[in-house]
C-alpha atoms as a PDB file:
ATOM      1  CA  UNK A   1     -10.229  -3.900 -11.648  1.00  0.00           C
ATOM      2  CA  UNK A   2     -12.537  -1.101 -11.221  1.00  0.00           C
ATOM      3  CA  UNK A   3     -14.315  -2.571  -8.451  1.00  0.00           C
ATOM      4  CA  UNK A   4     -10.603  -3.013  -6.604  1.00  0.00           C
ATOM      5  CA  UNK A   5      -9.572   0.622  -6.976  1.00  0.00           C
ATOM      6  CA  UNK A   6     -13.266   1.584  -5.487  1.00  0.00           C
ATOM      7  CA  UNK A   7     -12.683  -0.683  -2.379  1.00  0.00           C
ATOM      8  CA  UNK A   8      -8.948   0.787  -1.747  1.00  0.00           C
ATOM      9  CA  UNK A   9      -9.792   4.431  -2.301  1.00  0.00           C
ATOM     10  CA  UNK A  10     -13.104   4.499  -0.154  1.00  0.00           C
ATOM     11  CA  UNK A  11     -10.761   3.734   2.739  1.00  0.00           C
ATOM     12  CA  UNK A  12     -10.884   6.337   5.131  1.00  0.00           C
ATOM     13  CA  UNK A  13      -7.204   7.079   5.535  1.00  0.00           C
ATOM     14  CA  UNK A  14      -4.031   7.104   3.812  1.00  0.00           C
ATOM     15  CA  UNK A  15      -2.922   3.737   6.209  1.00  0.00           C
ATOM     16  CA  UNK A  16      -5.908   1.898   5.166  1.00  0.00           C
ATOM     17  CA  UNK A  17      -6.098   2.712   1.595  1.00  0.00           C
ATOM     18  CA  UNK A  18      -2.072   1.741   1.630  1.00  0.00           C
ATOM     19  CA  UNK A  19      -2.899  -1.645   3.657  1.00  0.00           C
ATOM     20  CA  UNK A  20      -5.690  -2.685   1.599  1.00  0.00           C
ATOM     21  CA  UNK A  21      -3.963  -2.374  -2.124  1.00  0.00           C
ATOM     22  CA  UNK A  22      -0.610  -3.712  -0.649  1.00  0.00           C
ATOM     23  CA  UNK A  23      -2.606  -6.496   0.946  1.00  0.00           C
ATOM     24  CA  UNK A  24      -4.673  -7.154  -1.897  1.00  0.00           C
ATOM     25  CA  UNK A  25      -1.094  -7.300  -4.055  1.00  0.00           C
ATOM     26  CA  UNK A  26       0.444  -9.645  -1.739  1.00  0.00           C
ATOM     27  CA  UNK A  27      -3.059 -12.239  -1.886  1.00  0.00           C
ATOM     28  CA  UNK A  28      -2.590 -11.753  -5.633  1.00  0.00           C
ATOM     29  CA  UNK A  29       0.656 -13.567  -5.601  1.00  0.00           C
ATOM     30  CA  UNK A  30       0.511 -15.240  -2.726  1.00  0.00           C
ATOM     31  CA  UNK A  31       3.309 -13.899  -1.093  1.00  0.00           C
ATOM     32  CA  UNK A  32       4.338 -11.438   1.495  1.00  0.00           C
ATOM     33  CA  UNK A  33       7.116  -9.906  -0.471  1.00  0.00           C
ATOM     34  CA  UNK A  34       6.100  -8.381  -3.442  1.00  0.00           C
ATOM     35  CA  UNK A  35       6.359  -6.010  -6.420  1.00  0.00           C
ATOM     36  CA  UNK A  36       3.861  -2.984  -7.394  1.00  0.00           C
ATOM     37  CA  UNK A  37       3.265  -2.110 -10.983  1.00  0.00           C
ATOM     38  CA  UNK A  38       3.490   1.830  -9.596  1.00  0.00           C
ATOM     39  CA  UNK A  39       6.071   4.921  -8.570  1.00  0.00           C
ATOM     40  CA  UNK A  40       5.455   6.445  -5.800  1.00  0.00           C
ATOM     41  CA  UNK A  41       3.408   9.266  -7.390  1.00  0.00           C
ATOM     42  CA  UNK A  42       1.267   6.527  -9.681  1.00  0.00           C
ATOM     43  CA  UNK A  43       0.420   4.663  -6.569  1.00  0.00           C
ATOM     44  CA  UNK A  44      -0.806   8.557  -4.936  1.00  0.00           C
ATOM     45  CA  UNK A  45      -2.711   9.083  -7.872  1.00  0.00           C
ATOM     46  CA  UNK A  46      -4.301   5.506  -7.773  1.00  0.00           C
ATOM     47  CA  UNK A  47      -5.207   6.050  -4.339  1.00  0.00           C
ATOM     48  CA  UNK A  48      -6.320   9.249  -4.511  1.00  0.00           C
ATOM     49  CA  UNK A  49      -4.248  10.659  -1.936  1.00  0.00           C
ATOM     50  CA  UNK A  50      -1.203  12.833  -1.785  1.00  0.00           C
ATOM     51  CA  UNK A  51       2.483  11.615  -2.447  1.00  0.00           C
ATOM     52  CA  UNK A  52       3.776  13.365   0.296  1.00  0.00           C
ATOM     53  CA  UNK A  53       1.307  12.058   2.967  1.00  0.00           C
ATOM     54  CA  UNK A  54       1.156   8.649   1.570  1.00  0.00           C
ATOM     55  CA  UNK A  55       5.212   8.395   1.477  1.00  0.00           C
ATOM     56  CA  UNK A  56       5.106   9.920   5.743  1.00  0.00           C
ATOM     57  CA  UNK A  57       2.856   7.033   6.367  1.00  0.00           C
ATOM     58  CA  UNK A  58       4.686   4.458   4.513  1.00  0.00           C
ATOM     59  CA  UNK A  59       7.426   5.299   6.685  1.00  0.00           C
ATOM     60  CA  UNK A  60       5.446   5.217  10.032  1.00  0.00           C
ATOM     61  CA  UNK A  61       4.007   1.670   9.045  1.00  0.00           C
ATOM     62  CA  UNK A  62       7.648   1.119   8.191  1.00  0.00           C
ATOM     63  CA  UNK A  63       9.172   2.051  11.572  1.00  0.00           C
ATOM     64  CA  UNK A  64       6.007   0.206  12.968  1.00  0.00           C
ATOM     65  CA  UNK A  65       7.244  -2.924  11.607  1.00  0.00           C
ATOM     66  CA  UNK A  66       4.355  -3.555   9.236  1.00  0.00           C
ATOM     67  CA  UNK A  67       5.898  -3.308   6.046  1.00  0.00           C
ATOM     68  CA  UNK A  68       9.379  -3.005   4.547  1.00  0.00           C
ATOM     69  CA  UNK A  69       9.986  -1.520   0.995  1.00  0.00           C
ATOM     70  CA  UNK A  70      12.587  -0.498  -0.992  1.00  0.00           C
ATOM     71  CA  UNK A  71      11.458   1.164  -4.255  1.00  0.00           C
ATOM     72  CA  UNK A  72       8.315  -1.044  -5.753  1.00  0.00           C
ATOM     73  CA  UNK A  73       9.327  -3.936  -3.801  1.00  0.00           C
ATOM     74  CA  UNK A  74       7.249  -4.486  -0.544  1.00  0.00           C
ATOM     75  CA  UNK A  75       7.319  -7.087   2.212  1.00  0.00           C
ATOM     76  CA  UNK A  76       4.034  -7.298   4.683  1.00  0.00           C
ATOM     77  CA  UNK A  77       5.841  -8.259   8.234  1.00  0.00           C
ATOM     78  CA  UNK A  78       2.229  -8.558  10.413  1.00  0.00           C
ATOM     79  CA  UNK A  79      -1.372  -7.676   8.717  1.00  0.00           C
ATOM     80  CA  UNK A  80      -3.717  -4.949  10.545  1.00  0.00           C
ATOM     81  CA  UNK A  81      -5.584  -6.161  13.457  1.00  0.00           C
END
């Protein structure tokens, strides 16, 4: 588990620190559409990165049509390239 967190958090940015927990969630179970164990400001803190910032990006990958969410619930629409 420890190992995980070190692989998502020595992402360089917030986008690929978000992509590679919320890819490595959906592998988990095998699905696209999903649910995280984590708020919004537990999944920051787990990432090391500020709510704020990690909530604008959420939205831009959102409005990029990469992801959809709705609370803890997530759906991965394409994977990065």
């Amino acid at each position: 588990m420890l190992t995980q967190k070190i692989e998502h958090i020595t992402r360089p940015t917030t986008r690929d620190k978000l992509l590679s927990y919320l890819s490595a969630q959906a592998l988990l179970v095998k699905k696209n559409v999903f649910e995280i164990q984590f708020n919004r400001q537990e999944l920051a803190e787990y990432l090391s990165v500020d709510r704020s910032a990690m909530s604008n990006e959420l939205s831009k990958m959102r409005d990029n049509g990469i992801l959809r969410f709705k609370r803890n619930q997530f759906e991965l629409l394409k994977t990065k390239q």
